[in-house]
C-alpha atoms as a PDB file:
ATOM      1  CA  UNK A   1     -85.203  -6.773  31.907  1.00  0.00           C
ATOM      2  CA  UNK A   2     -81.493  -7.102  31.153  1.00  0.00           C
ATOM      3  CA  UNK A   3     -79.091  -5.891  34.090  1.00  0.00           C
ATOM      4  CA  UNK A   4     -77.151  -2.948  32.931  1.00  0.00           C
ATOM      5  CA  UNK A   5     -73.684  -3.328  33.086  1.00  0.00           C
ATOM      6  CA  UNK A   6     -71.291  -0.215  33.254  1.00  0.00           C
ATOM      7  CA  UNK A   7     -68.565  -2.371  31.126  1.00  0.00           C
ATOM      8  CA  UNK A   8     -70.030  -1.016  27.694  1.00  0.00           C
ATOM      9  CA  UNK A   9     -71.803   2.261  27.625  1.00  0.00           C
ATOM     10  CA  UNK A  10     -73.132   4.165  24.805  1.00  0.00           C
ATOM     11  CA  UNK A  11     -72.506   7.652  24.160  1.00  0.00           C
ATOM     12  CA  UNK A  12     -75.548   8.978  22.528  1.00  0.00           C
ATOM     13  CA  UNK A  13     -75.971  12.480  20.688  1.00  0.00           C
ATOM     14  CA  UNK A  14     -79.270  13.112  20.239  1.00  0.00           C
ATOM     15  CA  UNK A  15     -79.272  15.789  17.786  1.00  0.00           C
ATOM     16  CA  UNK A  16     -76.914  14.116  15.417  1.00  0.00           C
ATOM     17  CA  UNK A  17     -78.576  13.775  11.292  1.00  0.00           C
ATOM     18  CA  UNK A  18     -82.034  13.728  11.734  1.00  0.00           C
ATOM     19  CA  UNK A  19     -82.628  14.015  15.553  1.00  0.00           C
ATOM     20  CA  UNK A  20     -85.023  10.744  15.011  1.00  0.00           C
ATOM     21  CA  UNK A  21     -82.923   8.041  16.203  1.00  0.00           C
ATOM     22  CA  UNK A  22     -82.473   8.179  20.008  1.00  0.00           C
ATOM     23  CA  UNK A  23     -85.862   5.798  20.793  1.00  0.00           C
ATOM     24  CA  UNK A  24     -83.990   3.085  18.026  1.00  0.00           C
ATOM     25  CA  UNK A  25     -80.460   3.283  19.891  1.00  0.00           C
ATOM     26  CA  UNK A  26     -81.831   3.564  23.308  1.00  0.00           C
ATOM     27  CA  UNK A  27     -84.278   0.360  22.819  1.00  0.00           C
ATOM     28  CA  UNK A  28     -81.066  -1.623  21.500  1.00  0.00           C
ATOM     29  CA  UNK A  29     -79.040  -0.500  24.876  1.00  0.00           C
ATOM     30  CA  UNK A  30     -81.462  -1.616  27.108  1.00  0.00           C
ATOM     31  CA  UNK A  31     -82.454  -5.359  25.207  1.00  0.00           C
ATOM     32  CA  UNK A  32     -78.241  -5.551  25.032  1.00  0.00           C
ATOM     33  CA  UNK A  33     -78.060  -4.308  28.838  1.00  0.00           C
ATOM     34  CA  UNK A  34     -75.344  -0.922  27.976  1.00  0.00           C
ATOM     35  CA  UNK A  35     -75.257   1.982  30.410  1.00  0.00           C
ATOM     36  CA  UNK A  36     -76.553   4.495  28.484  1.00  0.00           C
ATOM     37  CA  UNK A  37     -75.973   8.347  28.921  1.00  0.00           C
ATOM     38  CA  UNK A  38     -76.622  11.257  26.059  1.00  0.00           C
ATOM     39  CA  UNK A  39     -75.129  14.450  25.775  1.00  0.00           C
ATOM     40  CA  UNK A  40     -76.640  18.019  26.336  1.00  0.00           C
ATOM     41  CA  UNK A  41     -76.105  21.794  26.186  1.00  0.00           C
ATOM     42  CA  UNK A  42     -73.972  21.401  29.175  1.00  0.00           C
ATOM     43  CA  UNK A  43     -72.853  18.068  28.637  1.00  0.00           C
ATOM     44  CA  UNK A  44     -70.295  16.634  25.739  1.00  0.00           C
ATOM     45  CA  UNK A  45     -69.272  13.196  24.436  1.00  0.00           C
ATOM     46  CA  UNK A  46     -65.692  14.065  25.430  1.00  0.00           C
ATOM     47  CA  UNK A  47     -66.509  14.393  29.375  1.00  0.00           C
ATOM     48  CA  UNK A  48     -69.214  11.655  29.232  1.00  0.00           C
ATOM     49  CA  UNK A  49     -66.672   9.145  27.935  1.00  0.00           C
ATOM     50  CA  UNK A  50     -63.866  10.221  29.723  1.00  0.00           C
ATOM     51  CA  UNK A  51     -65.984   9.305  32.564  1.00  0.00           C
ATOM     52  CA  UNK A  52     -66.887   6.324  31.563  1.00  0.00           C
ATOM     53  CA  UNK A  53     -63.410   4.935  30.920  1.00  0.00           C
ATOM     54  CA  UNK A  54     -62.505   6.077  33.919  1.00  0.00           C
ATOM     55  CA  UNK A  55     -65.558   3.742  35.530  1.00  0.00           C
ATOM     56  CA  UNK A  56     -64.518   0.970  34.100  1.00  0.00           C
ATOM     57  CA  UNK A  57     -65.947   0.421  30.879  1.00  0.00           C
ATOM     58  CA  UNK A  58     -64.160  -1.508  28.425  1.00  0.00           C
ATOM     59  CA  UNK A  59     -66.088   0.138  25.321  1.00  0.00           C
ATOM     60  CA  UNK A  60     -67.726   3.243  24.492  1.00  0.00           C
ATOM     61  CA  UNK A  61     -70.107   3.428  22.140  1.00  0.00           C
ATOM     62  CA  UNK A  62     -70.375   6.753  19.674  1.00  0.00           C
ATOM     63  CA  UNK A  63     -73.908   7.148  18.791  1.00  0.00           C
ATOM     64  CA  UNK A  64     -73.873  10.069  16.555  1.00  0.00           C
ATOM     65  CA  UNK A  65     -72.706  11.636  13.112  1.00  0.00           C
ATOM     66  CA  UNK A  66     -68.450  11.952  12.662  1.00  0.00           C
ATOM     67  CA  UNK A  67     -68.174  15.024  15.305  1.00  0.00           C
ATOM     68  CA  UNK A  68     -69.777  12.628  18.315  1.00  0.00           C
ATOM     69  CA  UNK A  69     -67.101   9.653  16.834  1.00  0.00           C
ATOM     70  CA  UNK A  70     -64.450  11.935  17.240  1.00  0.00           C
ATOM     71  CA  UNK A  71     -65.463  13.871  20.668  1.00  0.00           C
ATOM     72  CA  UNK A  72     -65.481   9.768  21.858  1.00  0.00           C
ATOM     73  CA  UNK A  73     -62.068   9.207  20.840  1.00  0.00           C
ATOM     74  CA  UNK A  74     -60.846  12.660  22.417  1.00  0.00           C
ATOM     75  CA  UNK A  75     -62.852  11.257  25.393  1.00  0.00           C
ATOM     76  CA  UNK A  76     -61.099   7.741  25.603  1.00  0.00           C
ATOM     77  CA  UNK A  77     -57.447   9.812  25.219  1.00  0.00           C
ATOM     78  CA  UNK A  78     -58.284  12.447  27.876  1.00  0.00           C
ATOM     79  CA  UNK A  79     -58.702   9.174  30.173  1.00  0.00           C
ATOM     80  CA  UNK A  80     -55.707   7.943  29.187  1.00  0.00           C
ATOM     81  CA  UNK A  81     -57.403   4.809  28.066  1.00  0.00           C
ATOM     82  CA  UNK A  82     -56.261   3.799  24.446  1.00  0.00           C
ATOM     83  CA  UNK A  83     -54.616   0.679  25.918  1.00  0.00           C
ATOM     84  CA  UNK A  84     -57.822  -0.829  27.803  1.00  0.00           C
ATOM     85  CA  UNK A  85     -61.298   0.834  25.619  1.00  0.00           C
ATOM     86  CA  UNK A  86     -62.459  -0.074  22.437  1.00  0.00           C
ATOM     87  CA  UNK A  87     -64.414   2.367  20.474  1.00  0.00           C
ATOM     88  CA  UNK A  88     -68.067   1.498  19.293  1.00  0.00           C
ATOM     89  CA  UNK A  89     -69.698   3.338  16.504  1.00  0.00           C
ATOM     90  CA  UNK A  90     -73.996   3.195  15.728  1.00  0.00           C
ATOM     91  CA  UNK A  91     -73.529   5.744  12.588  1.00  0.00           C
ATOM     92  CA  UNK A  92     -76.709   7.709  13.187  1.00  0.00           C
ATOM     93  CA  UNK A  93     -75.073  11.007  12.253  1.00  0.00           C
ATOM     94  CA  UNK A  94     -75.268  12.983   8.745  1.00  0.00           C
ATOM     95  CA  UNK A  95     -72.482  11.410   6.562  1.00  0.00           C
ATOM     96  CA  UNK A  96     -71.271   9.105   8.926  1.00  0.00           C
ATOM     97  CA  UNK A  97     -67.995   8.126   7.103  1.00  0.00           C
ATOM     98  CA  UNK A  98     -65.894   6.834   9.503  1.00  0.00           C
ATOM     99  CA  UNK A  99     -68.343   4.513  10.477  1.00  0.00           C
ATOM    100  CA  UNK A 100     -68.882   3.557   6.587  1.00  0.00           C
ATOM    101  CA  UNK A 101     -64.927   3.002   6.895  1.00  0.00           C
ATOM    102  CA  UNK A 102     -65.084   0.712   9.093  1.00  0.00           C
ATOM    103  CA  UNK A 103     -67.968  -1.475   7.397  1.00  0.00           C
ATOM    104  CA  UNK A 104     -70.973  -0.011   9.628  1.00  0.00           C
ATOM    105  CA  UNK A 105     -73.973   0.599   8.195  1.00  0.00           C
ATOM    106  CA  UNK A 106     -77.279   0.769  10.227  1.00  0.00           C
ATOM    107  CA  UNK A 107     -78.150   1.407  13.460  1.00  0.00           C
ATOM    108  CA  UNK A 108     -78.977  -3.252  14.259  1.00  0.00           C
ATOM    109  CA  UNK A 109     -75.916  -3.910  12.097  1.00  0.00           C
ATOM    110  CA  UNK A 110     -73.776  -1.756  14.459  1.00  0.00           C
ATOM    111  CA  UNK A 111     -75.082  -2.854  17.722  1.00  0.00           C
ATOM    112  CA  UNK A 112     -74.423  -7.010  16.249  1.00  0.00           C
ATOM    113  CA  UNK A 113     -70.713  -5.247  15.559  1.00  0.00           C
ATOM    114  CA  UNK A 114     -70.011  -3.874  18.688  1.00  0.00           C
ATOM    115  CA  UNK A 115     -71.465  -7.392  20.367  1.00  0.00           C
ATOM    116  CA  UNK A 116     -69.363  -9.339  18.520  1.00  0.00           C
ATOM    117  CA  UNK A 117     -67.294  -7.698  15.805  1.00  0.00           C
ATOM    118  CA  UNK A 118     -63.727  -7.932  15.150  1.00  0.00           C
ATOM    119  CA  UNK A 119     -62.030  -5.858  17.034  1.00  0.00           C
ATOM    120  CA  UNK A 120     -58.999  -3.991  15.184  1.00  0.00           C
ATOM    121  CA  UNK A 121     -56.410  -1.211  16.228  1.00  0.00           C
ATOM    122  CA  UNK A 122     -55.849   1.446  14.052  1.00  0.00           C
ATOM    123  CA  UNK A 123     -53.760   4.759  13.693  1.00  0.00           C
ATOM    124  CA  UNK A 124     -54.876   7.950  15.319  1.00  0.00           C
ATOM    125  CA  UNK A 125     -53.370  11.299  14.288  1.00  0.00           C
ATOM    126  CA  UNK A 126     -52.604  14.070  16.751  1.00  0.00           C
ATOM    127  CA  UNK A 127     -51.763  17.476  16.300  1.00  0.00           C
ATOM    128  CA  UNK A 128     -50.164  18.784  18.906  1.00  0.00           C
ATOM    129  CA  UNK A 129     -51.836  17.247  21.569  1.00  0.00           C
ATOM    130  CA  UNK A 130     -55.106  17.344  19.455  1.00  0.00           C
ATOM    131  CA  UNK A 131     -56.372  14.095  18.540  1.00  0.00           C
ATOM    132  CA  UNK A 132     -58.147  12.999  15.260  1.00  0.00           C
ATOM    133  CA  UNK A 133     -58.958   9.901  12.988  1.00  0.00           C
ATOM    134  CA  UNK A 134     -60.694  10.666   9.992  1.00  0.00           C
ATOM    135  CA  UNK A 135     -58.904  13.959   8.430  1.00  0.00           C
ATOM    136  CA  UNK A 136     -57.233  17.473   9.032  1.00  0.00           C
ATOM    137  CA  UNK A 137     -58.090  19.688   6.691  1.00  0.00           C
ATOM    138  CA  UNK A 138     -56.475  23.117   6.534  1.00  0.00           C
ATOM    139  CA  UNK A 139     -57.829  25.978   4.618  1.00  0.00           C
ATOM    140  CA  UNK A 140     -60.624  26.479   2.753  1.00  0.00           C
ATOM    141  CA  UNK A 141     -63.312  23.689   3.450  1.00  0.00           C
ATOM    142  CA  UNK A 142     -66.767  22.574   2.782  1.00  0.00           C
ATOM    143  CA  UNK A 143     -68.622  25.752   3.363  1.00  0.00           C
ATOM    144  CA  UNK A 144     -70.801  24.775   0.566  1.00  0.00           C
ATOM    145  CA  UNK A 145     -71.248  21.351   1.155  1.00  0.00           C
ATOM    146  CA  UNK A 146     -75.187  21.747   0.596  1.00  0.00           C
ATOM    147  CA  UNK A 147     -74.725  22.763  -3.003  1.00  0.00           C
ATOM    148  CA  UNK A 148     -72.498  20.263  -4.076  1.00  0.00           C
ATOM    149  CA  UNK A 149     -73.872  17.633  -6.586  1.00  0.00           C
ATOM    150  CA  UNK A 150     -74.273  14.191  -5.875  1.00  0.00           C
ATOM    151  CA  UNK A 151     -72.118  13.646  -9.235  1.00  0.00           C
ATOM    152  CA  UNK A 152     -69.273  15.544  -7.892  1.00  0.00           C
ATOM    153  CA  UNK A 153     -69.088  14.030  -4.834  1.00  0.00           C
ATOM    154  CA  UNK A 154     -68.803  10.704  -6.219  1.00  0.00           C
ATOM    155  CA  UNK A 155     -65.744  11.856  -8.827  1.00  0.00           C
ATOM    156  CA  UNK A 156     -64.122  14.242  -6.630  1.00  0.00           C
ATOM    157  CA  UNK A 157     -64.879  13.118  -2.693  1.00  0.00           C
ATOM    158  CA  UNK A 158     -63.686  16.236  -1.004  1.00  0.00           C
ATOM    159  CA  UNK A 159     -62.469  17.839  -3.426  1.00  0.00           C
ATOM    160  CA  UNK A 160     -65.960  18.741  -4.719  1.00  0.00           C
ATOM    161  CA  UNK A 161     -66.410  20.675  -1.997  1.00  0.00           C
ATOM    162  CA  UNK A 162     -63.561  23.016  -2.158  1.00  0.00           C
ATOM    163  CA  UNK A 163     -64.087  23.311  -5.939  1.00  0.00           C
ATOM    164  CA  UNK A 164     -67.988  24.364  -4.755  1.00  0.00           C
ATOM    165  CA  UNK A 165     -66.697  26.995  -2.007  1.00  0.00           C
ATOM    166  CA  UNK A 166     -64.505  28.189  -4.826  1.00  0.00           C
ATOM    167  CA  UNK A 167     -67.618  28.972  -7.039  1.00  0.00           C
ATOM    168  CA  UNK A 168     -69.128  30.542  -4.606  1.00  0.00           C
ATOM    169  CA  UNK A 169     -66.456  32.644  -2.573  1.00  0.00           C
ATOM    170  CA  UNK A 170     -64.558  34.784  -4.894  1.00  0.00           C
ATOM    171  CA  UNK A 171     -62.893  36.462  -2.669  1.00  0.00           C
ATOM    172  CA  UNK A 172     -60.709  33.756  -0.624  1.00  0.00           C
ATOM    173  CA  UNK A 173     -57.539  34.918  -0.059  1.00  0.00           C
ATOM    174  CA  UNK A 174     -54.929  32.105  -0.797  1.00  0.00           C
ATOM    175  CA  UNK A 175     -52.488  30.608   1.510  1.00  0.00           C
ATOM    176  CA  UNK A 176     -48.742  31.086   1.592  1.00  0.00           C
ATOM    177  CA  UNK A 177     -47.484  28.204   3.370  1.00  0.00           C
ATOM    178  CA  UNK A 178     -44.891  25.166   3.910  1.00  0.00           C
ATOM    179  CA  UNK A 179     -45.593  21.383   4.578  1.00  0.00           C
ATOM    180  CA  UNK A 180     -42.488  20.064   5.858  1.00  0.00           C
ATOM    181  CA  UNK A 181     -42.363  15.870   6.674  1.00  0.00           C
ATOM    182  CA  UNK A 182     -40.029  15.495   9.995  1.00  0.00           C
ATOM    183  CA  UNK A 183     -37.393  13.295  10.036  1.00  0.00           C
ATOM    184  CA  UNK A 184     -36.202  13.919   5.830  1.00  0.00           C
ATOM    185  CA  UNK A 185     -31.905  14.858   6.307  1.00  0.00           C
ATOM    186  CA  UNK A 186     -33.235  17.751   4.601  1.00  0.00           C
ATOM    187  CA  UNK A 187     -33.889  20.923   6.344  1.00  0.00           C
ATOM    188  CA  UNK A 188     -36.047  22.591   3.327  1.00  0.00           C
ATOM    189  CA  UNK A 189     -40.080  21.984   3.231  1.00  0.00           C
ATOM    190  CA  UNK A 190     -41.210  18.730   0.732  1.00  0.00           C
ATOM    191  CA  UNK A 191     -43.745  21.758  -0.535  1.00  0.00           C
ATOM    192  CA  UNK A 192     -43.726  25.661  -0.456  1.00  0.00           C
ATOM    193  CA  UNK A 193     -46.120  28.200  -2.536  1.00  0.00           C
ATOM    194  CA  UNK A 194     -49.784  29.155  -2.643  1.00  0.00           C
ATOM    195  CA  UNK A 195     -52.416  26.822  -1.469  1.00  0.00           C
ATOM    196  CA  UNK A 196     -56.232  26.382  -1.314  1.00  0.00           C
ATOM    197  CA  UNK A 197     -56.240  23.292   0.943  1.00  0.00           C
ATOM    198  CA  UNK A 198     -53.579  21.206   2.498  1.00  0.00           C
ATOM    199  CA  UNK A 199     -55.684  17.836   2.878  1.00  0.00           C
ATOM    200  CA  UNK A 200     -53.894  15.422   5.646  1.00  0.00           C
ATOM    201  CA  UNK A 201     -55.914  11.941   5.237  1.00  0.00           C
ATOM    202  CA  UNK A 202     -55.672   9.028   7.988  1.00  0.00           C
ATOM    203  CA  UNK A 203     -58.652   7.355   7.682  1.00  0.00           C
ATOM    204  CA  UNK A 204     -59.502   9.309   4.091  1.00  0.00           C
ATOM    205  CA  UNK A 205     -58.393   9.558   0.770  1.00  0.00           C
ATOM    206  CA  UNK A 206     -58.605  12.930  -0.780  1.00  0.00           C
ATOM    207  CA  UNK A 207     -58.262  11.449  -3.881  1.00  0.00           C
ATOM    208  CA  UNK A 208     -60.658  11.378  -7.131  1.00  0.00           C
ATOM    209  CA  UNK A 209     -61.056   7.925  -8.864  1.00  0.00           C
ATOM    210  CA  UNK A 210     -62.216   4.430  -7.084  1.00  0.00           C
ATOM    211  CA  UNK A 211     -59.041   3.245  -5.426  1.00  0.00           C
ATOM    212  CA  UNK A 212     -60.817   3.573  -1.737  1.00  0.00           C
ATOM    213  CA  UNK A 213     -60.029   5.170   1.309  1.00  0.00           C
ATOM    214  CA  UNK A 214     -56.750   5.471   3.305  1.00  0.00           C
ATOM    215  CA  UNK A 215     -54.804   2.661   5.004  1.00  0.00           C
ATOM    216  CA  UNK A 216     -55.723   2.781   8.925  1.00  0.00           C
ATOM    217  CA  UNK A 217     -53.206   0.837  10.055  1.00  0.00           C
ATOM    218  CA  UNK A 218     -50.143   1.487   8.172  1.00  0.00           C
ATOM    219  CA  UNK A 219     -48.285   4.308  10.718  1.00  0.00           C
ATOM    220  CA  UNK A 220     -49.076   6.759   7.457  1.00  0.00           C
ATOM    221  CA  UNK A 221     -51.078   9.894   6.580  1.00  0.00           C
ATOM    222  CA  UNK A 222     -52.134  10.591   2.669  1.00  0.00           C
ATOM    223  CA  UNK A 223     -51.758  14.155   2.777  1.00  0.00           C
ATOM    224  CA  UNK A 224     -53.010  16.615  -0.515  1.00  0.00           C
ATOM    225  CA  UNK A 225     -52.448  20.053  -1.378  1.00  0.00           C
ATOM    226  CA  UNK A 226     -54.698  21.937  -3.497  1.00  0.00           C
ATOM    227  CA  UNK A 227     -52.321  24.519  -5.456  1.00  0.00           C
ATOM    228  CA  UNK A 228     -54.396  27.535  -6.049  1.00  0.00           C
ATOM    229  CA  UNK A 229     -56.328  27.027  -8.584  1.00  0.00           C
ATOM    230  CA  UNK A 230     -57.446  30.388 -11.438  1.00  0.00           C
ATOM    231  CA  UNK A 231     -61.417  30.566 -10.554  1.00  0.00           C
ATOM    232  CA  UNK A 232     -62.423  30.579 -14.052  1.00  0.00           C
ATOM    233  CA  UNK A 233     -60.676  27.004 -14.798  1.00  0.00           C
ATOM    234  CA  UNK A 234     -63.521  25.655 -11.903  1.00  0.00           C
ATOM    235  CA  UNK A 235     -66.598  26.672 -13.934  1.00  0.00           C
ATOM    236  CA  UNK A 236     -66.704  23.446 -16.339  1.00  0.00           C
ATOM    237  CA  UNK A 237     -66.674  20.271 -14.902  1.00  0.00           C
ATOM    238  CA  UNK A 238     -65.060  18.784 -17.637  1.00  0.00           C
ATOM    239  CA  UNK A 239     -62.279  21.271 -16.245  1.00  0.00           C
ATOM    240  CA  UNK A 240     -62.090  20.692 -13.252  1.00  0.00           C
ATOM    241  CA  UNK A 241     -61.486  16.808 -13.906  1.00  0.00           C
ATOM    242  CA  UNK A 242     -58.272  17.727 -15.793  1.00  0.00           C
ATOM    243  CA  UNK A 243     -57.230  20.092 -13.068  1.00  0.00           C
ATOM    244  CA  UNK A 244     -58.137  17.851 -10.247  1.00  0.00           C
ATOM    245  CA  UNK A 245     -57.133  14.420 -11.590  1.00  0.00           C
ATOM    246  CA  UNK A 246     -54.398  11.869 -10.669  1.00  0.00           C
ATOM    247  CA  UNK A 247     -51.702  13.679 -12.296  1.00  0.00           C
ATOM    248  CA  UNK A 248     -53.040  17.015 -12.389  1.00  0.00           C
ATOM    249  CA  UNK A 249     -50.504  20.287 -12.252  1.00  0.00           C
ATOM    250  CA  UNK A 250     -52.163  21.768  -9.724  1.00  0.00           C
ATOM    251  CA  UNK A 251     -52.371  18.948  -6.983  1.00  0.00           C
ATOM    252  CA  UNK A 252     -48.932  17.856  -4.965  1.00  0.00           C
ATOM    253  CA  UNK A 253     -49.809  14.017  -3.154  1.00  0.00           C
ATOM    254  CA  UNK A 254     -47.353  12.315  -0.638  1.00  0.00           C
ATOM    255  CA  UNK A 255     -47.101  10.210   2.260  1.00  0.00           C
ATOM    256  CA  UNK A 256     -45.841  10.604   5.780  1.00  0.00           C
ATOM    257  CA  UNK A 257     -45.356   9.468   9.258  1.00  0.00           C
ATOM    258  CA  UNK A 258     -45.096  13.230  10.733  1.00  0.00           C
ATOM    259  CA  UNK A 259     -45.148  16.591   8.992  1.00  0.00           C
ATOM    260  CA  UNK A 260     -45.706  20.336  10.204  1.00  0.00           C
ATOM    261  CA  UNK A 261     -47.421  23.292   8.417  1.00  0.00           C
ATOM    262  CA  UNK A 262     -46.747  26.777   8.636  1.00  0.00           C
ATOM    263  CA  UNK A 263     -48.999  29.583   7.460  1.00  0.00           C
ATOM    264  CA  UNK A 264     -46.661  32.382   6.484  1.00  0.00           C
ATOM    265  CA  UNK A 265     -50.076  34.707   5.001  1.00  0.00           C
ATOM    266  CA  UNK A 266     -52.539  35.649   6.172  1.00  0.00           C
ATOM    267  CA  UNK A 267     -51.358  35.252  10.531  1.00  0.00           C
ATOM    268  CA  UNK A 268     -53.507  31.777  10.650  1.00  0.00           C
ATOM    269  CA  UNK A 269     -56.142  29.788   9.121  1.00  0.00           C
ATOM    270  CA  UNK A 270     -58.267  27.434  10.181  1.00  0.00           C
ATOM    271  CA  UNK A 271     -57.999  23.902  11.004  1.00  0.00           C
ATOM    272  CA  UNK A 272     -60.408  20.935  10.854  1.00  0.00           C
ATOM    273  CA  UNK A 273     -59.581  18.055  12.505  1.00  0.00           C
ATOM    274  CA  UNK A 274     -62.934  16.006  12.246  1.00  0.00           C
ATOM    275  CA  UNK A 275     -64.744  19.196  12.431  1.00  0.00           C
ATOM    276  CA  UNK A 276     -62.857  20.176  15.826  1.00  0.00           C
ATOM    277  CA  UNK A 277     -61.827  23.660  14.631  1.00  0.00           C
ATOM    278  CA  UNK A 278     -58.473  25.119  15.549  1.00  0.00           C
ATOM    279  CA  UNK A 279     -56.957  28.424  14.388  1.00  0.00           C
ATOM    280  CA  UNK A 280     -53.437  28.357  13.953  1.00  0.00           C
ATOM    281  CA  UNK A 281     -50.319  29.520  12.199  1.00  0.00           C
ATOM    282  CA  UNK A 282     -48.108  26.746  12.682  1.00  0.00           C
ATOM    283  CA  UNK A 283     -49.076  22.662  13.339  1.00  0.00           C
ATOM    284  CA  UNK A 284     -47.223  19.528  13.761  1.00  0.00           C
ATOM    285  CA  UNK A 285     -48.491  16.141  12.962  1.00  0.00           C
ATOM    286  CA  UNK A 286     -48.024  12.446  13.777  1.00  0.00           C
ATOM    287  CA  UNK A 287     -48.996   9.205  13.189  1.00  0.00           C
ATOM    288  CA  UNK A 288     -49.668   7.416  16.339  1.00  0.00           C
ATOM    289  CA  UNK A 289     -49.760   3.625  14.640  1.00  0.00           C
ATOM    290  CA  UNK A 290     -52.520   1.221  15.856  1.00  0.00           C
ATOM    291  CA  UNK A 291     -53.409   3.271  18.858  1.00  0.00           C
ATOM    292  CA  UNK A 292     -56.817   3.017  18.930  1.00  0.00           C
ATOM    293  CA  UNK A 293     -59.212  -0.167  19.064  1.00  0.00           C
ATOM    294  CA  UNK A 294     -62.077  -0.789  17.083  1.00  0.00           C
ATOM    295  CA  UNK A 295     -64.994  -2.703  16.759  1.00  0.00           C
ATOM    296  CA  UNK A 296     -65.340  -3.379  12.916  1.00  0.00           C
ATOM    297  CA  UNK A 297     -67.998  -4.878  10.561  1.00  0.00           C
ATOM    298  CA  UNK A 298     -67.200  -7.756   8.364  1.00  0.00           C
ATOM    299  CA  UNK A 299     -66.617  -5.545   5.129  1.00  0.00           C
ATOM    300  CA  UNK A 300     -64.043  -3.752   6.889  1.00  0.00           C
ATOM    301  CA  UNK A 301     -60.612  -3.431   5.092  1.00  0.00           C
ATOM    302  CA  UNK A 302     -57.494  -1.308   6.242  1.00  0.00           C
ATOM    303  CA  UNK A 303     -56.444  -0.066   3.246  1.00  0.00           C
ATOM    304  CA  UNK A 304     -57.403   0.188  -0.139  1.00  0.00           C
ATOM    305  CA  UNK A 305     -58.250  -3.236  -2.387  1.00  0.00           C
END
């Protein structure tokens, strides 16, 4: 039997996509020789690799779906340990797309990766002191994820999913807000008005069309907001295309280093920062650049091609 060593250990969520994969990641620990420890009702991914980095290890693996990823990396900055862990990722969850972003796919592929991968470091946003690196989204989200076509998710990414909630919740109550970027000579917000969704993108592109995800490692978020949109103009698809494209009317893009949002009605709204739910009225963001390291897969690219 291979000594276990407490320099890597893997994080494992038991209960993440189908609940079927703990005997698959566990056998790979023990051949490989990782410390192994799972979380519990009374036990998260954020204390278990907190600890961990605080015993020593080196990397932490996140054996889960895109919450467990990001309860990891909350885990490595509670330790204070950006500078000296590397984060692991066996995408075992439900969508799993970080792990896609970083060229993972499959629970042997990902162990080979975190043996002997390339390691990378990549931007990590925070929002006021709360730390994410897939997306933010603010406002109204994929409460009907379930009954959005494959079709739509392929043209529309996360978009679809509003554009479903929409068709089913007739009643949401738009947002009056302000996105301000930090830093502009300008005092006045870079957008003001009614909103649906204020999108803010690190490792994501909320973007329809085929020109991939966002750029990890350039300092920047892509950050989308979703005007609000007349209900009846989402019931044809061929609509929504028009309303949701590139250059649509109804769909303000930018880039930016650091930003702030402030809900001015209703009090707050909700955020989601890789599914870590906050309820605010007022958040600021930054970019912290190449913060976090990485163990990638061979497909992996920082930006778009």
């Amino acid at each position: 039997m291979t000594q276990r060593s407490t320099d890597t250990v893997v994080v494992l969520n038991p209960e993440s996509g189908s609940g079927t994969h703990g005997a698959a990641v566990r056998t790979h620990a023990e051949a490989l020789g990782y410390a192994l420890v799972e979380t519990g009702p009374d036990t998260d991914a954020v204390a278990l690799t907190a600890a961990a980095a605080d015993g020593g290890a080196s990397t932490v693996v996140a054996a889960g779906g895109d919450g467990t990823v990001n309860e990891v990396v909350r885990g490595i900055h509670r330790a204070g340990a950006f500078d000296r862990v590397t984060l692991g990722v066996v995408p075992v969850g439900t969508g799993n797309n970080f792990a896609k972003r970083l060229g993972i796919t499959g629970v042997d592929a990902a162990f080979d990766v975190v043996e002997s991968g390339e390691r990378r470091r990549i931007d990590v946003g925070e929002a006021d002191g709360h730390i994410f690196v897939n997306s933010c989204v603010a406002g109204l989200t994929a409460d009907s994820s379930s009954q959005t076509s494959a079709a739509m998710k392929r043209r529309f990414g996360v978009l679809a999913y509003v554009v479903t909630t929409l068709r089913t919740v007739r009643d949401f109550e738009s947002l009056r807000l302000s996105v301000t970027i930090e830093g502009r000579e300008r005092a006045a917000p870079m957008w003001t008005g009614d909103a649906l969704s204020v999108l803010i993108g690190n490792g994501r592109q909320f973007t329809p069309g085929t020109n991939g995800p966002a750029d990890v490692e350039d300092g920047l978020f892509d950050v989308t907001v979703i005007e609000d949109v007349p209900v009846l103009n989402l019931m044809s698809e061929a609509i929504v295309e028009r309303l949701l494209g590139r250059e649509s009317e109804y769909i303000t893009r930018f880039r930016a280093r650091s930003l702030s949002i402030e809900v001015h009605h209703p009090a707050s709204v909700r955020f989601s920062l890789d599914g870590e739910i906050l309820q605010e009225q007022r958040l600021s963001f930054s970019n912290r650049p190449r913060t976090l390291s990485v163990a990638v897969g061979e497909t992996y690219r920082p930006g778009p091609d």
